[in-house]
PDB file of N, CA and C in Angstrom:
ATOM      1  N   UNK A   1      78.579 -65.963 110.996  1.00  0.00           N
ATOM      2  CA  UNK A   1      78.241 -67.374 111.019  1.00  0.00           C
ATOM      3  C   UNK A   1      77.243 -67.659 109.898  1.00  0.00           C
ATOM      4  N   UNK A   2      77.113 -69.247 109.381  1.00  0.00           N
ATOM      5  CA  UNK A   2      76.559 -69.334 108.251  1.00  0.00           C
ATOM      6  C   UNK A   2      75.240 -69.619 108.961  1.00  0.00           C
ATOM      7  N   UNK A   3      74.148 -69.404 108.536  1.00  0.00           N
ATOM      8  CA  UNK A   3      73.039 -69.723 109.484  1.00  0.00           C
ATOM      9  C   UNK A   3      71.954 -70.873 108.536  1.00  0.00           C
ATOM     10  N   UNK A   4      71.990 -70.342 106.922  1.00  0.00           N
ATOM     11  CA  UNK A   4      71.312 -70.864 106.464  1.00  0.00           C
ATOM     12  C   UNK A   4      70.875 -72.510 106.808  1.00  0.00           C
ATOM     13  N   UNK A   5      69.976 -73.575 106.934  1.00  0.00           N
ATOM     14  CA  UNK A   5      70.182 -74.459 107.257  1.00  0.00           C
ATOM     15  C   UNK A   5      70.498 -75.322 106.343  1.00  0.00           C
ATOM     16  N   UNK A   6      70.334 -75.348 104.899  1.00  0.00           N
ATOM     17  CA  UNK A   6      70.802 -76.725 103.994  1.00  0.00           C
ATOM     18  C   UNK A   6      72.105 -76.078 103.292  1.00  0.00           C
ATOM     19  N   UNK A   7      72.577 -75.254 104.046  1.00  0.00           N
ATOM     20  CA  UNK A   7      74.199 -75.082 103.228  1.00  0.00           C
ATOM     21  C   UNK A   7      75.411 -75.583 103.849  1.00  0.00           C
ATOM     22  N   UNK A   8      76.072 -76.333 103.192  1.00  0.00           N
ATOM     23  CA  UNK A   8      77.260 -76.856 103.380  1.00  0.00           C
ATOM     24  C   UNK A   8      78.324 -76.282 104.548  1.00  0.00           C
ATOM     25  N   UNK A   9      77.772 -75.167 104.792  1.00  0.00           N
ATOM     26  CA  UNK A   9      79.254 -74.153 106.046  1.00  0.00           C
ATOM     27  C   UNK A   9      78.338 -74.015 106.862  1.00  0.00           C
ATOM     28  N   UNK A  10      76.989 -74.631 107.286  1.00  0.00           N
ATOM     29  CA  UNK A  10      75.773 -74.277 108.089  1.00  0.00           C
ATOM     30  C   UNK A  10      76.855 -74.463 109.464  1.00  0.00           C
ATOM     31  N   UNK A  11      76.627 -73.337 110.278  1.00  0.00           N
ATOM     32  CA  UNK A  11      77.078 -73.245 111.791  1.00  0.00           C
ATOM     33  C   UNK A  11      78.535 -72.956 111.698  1.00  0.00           C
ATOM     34  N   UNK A  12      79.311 -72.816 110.815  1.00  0.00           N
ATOM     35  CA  UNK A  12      80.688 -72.184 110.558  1.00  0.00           C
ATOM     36  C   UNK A  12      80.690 -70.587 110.975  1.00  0.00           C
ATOM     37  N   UNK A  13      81.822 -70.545 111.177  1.00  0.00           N
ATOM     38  CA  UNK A  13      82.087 -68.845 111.445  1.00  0.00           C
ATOM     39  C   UNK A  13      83.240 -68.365 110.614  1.00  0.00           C
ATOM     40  N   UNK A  14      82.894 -67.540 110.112  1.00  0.00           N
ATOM     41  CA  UNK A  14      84.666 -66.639 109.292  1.00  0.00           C
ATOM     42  C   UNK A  14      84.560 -65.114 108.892  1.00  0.00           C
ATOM     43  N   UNK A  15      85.377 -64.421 109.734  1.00  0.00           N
ATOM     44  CA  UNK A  15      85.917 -63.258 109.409  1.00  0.00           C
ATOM     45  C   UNK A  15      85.385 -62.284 107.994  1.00  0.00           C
ATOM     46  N   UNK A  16      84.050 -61.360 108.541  1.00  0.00           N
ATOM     47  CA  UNK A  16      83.917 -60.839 107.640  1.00  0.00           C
ATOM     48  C   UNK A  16      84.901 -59.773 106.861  1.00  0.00           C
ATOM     49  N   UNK A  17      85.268 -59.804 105.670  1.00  0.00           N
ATOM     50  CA  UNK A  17      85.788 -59.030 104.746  1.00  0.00           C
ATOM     51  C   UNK A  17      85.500 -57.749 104.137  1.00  0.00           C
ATOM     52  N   UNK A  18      84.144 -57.656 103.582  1.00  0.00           N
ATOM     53  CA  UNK A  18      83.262 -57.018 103.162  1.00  0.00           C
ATOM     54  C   UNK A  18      81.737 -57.155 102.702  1.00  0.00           C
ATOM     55  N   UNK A  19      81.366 -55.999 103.027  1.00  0.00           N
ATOM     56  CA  UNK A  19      79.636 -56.428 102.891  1.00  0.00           C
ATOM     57  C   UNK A  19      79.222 -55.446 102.147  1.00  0.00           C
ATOM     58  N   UNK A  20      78.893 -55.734 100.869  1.00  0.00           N
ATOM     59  CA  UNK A  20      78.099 -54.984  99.677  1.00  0.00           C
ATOM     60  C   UNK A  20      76.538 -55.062  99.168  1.00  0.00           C
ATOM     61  N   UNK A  21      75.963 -54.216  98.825  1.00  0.00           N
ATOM     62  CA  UNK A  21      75.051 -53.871  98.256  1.00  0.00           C
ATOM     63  C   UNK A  21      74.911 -53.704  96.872  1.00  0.00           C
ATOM     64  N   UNK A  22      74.767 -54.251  96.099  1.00  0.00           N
ATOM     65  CA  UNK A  22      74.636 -54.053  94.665  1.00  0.00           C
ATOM     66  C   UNK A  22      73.883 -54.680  93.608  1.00  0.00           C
ATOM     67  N   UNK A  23      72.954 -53.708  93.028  1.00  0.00           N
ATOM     68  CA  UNK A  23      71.578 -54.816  91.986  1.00  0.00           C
ATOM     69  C   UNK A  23      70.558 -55.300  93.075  1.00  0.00           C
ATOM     70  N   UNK A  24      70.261 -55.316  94.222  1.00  0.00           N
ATOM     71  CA  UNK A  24      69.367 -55.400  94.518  1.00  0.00           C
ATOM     72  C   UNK A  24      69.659 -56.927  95.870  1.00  0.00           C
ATOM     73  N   UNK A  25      71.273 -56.801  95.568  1.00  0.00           N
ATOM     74  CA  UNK A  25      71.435 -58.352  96.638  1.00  0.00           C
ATOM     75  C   UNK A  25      72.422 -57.563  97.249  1.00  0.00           C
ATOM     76  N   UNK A  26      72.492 -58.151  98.710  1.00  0.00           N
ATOM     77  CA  UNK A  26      73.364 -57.238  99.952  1.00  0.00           C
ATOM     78  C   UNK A  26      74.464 -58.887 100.176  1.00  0.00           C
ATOM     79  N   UNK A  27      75.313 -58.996  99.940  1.00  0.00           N
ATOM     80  CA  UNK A  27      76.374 -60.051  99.747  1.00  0.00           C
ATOM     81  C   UNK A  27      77.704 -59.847 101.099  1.00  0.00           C
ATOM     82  N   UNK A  28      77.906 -60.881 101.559  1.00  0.00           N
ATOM     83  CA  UNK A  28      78.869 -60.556 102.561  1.00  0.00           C
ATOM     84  C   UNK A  28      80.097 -61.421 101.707  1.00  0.00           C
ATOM     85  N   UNK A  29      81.312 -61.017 102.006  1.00  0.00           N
ATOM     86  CA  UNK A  29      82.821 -61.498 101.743  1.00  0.00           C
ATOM     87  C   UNK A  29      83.370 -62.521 102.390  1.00  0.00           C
ATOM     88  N   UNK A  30      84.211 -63.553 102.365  1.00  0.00           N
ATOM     89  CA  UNK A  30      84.718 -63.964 103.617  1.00  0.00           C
ATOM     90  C   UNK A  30      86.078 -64.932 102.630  1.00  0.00           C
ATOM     91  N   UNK A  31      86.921 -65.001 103.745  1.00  0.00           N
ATOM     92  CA  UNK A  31      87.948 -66.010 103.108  1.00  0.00           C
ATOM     93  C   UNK A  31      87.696 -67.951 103.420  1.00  0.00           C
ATOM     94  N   UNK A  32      87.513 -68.670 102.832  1.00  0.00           N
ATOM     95  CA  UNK A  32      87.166 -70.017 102.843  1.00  0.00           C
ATOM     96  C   UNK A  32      88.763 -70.251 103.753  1.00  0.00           C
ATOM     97  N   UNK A  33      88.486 -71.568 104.320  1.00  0.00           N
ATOM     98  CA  UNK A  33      89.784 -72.708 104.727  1.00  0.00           C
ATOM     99  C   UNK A  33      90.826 -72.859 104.206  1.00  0.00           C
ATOM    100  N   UNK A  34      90.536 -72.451 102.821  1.00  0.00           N
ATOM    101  CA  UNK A  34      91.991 -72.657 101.452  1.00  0.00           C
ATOM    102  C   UNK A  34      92.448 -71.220 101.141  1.00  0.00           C
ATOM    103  N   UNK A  35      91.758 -70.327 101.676  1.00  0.00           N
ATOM    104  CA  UNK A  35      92.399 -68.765 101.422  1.00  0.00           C
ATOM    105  C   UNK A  35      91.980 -68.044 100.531  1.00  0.00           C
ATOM    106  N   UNK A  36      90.618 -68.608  99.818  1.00  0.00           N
ATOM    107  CA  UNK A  36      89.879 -68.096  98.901  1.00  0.00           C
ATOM    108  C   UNK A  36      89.074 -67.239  99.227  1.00  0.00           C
ATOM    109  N   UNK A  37      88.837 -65.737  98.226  1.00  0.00           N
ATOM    110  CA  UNK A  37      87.799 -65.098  98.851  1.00  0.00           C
ATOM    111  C   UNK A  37      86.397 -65.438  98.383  1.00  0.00           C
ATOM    112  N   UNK A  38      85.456 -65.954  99.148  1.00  0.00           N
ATOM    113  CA  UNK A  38      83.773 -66.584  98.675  1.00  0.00           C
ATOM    114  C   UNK A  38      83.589 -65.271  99.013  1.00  0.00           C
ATOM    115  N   UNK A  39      82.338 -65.593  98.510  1.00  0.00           N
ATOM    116  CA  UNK A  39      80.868 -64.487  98.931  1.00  0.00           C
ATOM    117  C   UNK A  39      79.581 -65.495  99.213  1.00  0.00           C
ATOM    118  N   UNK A  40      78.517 -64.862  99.822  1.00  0.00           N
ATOM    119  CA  UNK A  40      76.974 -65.361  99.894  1.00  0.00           C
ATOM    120  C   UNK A  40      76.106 -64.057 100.471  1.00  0.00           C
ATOM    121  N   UNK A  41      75.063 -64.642  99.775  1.00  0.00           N
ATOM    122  CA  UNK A  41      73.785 -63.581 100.240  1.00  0.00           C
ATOM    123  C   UNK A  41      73.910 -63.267 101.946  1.00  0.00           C
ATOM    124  N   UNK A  42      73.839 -62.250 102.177  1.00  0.00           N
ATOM    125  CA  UNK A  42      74.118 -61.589 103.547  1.00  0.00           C
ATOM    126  C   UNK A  42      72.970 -62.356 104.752  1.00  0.00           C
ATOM    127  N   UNK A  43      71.697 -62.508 103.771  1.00  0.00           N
ATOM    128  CA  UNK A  43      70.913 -63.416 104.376  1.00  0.00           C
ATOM    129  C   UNK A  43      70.803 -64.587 104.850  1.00  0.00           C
ATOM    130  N   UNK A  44      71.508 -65.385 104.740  1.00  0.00           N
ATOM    131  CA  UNK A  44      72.099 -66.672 104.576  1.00  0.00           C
ATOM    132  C   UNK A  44      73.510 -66.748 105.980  1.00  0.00           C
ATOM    133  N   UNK A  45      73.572 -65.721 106.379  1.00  0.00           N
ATOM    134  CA  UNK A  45      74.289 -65.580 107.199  1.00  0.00           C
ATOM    135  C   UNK A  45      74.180 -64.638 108.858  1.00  0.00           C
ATOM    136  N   UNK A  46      74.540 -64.648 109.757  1.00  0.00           N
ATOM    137  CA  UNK A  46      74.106 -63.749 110.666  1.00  0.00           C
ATOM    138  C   UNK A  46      74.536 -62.762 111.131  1.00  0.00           C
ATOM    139  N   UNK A  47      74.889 -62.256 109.733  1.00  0.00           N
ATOM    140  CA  UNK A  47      74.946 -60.117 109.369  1.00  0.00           C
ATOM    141  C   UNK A  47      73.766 -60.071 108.918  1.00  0.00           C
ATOM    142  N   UNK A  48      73.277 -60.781 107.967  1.00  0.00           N
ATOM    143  CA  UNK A  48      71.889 -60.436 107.888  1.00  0.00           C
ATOM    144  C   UNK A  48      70.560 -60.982 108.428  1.00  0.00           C
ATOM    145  N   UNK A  49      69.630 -60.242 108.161  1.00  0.00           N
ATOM    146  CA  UNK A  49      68.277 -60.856 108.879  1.00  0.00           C
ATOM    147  C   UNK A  49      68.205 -62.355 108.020  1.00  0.00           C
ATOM    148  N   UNK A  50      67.540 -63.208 109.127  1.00  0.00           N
ATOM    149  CA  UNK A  50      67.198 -64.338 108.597  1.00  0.00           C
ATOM    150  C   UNK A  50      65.768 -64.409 107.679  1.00  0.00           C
ATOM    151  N   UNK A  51      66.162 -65.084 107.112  1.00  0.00           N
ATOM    152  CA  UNK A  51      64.957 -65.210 105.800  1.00  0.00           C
ATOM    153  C   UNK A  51      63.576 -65.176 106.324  1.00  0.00           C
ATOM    154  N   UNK A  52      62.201 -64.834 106.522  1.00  0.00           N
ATOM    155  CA  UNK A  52      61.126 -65.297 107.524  1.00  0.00           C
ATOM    156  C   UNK A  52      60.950 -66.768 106.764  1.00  0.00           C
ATOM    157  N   UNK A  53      61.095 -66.837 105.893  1.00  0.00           N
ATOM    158  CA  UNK A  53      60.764 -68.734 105.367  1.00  0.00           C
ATOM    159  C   UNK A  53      61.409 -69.488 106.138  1.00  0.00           C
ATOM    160  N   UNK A  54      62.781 -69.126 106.063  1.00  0.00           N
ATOM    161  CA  UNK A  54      63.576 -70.404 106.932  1.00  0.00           C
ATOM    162  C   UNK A  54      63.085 -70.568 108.123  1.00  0.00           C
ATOM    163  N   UNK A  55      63.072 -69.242 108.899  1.00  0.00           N
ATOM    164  CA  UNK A  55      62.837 -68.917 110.457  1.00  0.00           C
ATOM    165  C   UNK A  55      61.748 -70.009 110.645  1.00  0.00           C
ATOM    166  N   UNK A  56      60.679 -69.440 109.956  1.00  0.00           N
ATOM    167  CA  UNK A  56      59.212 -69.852 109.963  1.00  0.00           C
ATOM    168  C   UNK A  56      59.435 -71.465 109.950  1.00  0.00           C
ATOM    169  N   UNK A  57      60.027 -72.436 108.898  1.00  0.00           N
ATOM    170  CA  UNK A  57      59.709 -73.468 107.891  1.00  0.00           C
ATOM    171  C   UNK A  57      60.740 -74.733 109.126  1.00  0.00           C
ATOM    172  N   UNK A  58      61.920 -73.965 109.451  1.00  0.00           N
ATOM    173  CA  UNK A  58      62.569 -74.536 110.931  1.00  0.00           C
ATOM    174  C   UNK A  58      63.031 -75.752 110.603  1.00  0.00           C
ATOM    175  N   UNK A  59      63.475 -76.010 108.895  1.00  0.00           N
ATOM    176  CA  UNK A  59      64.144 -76.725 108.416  1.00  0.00           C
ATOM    177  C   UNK A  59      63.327 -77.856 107.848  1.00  0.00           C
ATOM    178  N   UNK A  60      61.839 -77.218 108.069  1.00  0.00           N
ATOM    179  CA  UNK A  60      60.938 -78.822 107.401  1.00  0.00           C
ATOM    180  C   UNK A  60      60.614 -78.580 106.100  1.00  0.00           C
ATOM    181  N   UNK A  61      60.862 -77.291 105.208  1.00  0.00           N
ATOM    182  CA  UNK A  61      60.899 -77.747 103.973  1.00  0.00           C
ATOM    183  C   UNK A  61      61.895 -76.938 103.111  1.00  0.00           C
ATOM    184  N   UNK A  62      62.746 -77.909 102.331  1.00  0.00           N
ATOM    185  CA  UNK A  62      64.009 -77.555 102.048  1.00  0.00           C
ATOM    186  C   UNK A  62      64.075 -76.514 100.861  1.00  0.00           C
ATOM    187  N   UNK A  63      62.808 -75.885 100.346  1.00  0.00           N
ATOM    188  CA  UNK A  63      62.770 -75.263  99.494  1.00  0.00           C
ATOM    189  C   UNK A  63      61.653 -74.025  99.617  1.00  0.00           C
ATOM    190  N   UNK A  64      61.894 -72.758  99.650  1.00  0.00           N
ATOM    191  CA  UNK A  64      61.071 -71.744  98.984  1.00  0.00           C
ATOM    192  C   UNK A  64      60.188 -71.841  98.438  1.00  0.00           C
ATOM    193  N   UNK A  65      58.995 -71.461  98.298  1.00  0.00           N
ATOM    194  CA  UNK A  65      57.493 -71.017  97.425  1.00  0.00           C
ATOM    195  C   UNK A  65      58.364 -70.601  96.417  1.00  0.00           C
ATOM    196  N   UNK A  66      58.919 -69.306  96.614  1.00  0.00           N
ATOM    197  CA  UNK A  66      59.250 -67.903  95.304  1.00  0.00           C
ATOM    198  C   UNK A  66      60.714 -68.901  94.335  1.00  0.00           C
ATOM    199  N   UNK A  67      61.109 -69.838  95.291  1.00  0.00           N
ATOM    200  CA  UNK A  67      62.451 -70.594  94.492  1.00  0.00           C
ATOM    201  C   UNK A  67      61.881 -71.937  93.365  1.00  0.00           C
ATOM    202  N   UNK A  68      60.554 -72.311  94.242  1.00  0.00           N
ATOM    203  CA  UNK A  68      59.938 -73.220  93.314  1.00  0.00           C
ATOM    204  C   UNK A  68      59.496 -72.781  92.150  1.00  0.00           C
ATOM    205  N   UNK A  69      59.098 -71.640  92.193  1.00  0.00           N
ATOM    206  CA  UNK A  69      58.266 -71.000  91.030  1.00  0.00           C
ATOM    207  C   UNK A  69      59.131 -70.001  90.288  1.00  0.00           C
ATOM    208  N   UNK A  70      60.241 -69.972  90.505  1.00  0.00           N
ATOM    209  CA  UNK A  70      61.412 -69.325  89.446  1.00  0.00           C
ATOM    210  C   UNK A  70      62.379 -70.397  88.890  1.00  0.00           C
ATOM    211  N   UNK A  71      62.417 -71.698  89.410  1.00  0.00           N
ATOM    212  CA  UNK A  71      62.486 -73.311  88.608  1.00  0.00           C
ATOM    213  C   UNK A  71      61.732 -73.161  87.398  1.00  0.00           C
ATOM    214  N   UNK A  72      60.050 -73.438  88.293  1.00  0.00           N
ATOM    215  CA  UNK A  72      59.460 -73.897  87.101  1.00  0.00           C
ATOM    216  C   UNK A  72      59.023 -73.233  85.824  1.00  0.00           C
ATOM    217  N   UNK A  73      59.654 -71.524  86.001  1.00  0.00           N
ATOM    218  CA  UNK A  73      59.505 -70.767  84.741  1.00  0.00           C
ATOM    219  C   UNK A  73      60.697 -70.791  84.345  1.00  0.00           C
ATOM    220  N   UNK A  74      61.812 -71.506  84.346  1.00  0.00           N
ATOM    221  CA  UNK A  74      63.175 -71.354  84.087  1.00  0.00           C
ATOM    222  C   UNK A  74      63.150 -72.823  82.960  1.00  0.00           C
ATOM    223  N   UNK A  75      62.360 -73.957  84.108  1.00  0.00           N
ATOM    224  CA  UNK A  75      62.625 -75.257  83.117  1.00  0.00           C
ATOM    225  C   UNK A  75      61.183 -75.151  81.565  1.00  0.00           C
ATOM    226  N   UNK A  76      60.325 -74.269  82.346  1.00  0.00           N
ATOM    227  CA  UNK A  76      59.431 -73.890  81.125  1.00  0.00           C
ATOM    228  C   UNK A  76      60.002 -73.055  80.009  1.00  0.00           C
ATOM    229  N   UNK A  77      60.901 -72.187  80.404  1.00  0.00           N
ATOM    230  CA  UNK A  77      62.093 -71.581  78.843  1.00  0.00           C
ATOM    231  C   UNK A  77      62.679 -72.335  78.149  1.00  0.00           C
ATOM    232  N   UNK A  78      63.146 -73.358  79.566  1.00  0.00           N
ATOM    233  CA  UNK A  78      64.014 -74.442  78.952  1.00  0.00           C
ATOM    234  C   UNK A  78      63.391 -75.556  77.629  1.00  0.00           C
ATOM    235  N   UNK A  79      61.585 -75.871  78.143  1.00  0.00           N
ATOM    236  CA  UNK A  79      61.299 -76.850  76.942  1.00  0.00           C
ATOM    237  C   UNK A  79      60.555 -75.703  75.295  1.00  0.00           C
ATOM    238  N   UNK A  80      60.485 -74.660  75.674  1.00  0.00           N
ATOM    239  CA  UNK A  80      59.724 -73.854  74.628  1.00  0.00           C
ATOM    240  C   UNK A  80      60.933 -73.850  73.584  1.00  0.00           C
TER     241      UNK A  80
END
């Protein structure tokens, strides 16, 4: 099941495929509605542990500390 709360398949269920480990992200498989094979972070789902932010944050803030601050060194490459 998708657990994350601001994602689009939030509370969906589908048939895991495969669940990998690789580079440092643990990714689960699954086939979409149209027969496509997706993937998402294993975390994001309930094979994996839930994030403690989300758990914790309980949907009141839609964004990460560590996601804000890998933006704002991303849009800071972007103006240098």
């Amino acid at each position: 099941m998708v657990t994350h709360p601001y994602h689009p398949l939030h509370g969906r269920h589908f048939g895991l495929v495969n669940y990998t480990f690789c580079w440092g992200d643990t990714r689960v498989y699954f086939y979409d509605d149209r027969n496509r094979l997706r993937s998402m972070p294993a975390s994001w789902t309930s094979v994996g542990a839930i994030d403690p932010f989300v758990e914790v944050s309980a949907g009141r803030s839609p964004f990460r500390v560590v996601d804000l601050l890998e933006l704002s060194h991303m849009i800071y490459e972007i103006k240098v």
